[in-house]
Protein backbone atom coordinates (compact mmCIF):
# COMPACT_ATOMS: atom_id res chain seq x y z
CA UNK A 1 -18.06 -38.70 -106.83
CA UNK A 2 -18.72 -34.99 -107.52
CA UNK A 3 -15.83 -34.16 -110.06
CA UNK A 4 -16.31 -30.34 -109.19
CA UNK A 5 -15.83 -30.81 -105.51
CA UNK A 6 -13.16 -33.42 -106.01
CA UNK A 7 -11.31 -30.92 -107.69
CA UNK A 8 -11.76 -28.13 -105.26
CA UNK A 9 -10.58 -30.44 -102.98
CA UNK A 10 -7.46 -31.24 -104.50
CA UNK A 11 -6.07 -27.70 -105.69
CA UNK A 12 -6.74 -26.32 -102.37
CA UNK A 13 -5.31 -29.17 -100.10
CA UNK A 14 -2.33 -29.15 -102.77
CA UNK A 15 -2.03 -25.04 -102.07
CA UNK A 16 -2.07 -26.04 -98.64
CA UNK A 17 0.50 -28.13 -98.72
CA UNK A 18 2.89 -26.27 -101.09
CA UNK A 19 2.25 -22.80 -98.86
CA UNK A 20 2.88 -24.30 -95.35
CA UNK A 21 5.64 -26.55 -96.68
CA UNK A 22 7.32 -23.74 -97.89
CA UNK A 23 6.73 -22.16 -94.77
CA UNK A 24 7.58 -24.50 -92.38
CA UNK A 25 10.16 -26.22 -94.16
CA UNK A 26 11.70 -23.51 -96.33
CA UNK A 27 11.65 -20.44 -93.70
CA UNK A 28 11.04 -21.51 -90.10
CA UNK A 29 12.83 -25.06 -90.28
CA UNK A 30 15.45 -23.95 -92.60
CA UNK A 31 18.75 -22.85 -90.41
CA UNK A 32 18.11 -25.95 -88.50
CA UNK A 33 18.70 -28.18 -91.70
CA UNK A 34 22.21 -26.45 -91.71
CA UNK A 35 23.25 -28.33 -88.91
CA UNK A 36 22.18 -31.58 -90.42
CA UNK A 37 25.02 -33.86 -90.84
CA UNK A 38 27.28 -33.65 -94.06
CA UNK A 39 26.11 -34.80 -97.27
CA UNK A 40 22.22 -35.86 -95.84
CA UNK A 41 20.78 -32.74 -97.67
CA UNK A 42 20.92 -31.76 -101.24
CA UNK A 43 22.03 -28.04 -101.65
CA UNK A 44 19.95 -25.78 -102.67
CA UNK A 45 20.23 -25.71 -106.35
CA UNK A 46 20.18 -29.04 -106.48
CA UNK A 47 16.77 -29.08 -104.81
CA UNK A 48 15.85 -26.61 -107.20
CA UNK A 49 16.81 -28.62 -110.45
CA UNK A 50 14.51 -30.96 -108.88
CA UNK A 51 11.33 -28.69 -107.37
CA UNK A 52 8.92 -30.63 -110.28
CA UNK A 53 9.28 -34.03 -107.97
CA UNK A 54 8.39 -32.06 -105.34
CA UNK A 55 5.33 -30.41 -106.45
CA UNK A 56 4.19 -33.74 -107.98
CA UNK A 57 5.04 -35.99 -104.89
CA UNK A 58 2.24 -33.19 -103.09
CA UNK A 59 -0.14 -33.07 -105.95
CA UNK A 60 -0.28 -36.64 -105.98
CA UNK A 61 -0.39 -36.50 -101.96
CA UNK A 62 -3.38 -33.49 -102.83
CA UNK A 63 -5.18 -36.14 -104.67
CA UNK A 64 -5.09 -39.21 -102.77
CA UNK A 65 -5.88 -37.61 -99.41
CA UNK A 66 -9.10 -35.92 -101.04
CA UNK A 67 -10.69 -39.19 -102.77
CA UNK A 68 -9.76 -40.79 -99.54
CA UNK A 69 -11.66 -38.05 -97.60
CA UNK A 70 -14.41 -37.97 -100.26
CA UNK A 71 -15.59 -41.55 -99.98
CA UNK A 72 -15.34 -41.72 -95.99
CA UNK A 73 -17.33 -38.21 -95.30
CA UNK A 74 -19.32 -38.58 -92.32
CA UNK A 75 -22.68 -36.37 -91.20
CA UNK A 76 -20.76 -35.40 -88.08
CA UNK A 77 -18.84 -31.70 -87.77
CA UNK A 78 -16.89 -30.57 -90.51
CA UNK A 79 -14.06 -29.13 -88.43
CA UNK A 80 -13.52 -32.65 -86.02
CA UNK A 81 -13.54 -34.52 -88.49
CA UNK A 82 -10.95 -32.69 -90.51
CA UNK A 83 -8.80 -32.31 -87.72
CA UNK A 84 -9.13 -36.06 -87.13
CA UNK A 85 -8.07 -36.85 -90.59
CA UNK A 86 -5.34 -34.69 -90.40
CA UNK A 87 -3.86 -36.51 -87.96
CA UNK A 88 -4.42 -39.99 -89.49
CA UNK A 89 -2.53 -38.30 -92.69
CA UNK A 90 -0.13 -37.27 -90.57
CA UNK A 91 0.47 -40.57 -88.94
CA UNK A 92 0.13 -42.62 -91.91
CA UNK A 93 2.27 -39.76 -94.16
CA UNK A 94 4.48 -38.50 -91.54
CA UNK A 95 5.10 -40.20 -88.02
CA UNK A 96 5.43 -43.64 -89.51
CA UNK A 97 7.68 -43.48 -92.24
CA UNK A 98 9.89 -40.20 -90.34
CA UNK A 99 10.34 -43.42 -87.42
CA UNK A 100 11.28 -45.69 -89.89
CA UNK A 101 13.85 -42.92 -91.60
CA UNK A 102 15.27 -41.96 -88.30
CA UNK A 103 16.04 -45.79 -87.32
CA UNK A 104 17.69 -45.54 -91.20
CA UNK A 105 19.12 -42.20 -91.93
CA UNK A 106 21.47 -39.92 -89.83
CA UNK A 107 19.41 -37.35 -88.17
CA UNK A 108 19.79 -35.97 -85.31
CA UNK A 109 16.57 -36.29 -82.76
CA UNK A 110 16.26 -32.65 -82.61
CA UNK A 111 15.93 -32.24 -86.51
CA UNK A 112 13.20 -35.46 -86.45
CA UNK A 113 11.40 -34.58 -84.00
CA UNK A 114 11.24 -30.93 -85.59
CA UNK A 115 10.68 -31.76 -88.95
CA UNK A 116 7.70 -34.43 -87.79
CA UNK A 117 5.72 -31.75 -85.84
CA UNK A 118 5.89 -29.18 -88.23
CA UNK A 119 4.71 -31.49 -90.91
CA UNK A 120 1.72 -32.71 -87.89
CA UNK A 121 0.63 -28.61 -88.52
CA UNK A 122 0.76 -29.10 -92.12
CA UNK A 123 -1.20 -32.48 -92.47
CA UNK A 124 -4.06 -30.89 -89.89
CA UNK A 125 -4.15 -28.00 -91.95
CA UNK A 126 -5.08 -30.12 -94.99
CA UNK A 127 -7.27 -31.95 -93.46
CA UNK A 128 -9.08 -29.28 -92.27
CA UNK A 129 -9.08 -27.73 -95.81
CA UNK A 130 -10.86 -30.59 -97.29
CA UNK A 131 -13.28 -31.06 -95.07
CA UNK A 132 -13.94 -27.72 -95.44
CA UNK A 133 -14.79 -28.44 -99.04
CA UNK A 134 -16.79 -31.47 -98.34
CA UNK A 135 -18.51 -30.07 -95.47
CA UNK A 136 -22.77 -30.62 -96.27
CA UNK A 137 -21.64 -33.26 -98.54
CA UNK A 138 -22.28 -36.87 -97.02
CA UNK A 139 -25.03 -37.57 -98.56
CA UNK A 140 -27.90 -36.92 -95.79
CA UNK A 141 -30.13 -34.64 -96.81
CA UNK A 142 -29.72 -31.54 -95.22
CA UNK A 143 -33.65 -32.15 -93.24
CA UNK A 144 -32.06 -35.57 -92.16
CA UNK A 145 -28.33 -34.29 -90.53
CA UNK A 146 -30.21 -32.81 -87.33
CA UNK A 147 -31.46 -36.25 -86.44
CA UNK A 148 -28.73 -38.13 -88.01
């Protein structure tokens, strides 16, 4: 594995992640999690006094998803196949365990739904973002990928 690229990979699918979570999440999303029911949401200084989880629950997300990504590159279009692994993330990261939460916890559709599309734009985003940095990377020589 290229150590260099690796790392590209990971700070900028982590910036990804920390940027459009606190846009989606923090801005856009964030008078809907008012209506939440009681006690389901910590407030916000006690999210605050706990913002280090946070950013190392995505670094570690960062990190995963890119030696994942690294070690299944294809010679096929950068842009598909980020897209297409955003989704996967997504589902794997996302849709599944936001299911399993909703049959658990007490939100509302509305908020679920919400909060699981918004994080679909997030996990295509970062997707995209490392292929991006793996594109011309899978090992073909560039001569090769036209016939590959």
């Amino acid at each position: 594995m290229n150590l260099k690229r690796y790392s590209i990979g990971v700070i900028s699918s982590f910036v990804s992640l920390m940027v459009l979570g606190y846009l989606l999440h923090g801005v856009l999303l964030k008078p809907m999690y008012a209506t939440a029911p009681a006690g389901l949401l910590r407030t916000d200084p006690e999210m605050m006094a706990r913002f280090h989880w946070l950013v190392l629950g995505n670094l570690l997300f960062a990190a995963a998803a890119t030696w994942i990504y690294a070690y299944g590159v294809e010679s096929k279009p950068w842009l598909a196949q980020g897209v297409r692994y955003g989704v996967a993330l997504w589902i794997l990261g996302v849709l599944a365990p936001n299911l399993i939460m909703f049959t658990i916890q007490p939100w509302t559709r509305n908020i679920m739904i919400k909060i699981t599309l918004a994080d679909l734009v997030s996990m295509v985003v970062t997707g995209v973002v490392i292929a991006a940095v793996y594109k011309n990377s899978s090992g073909i020589p560039r001569s090769s990928r036209a016939t590959a």
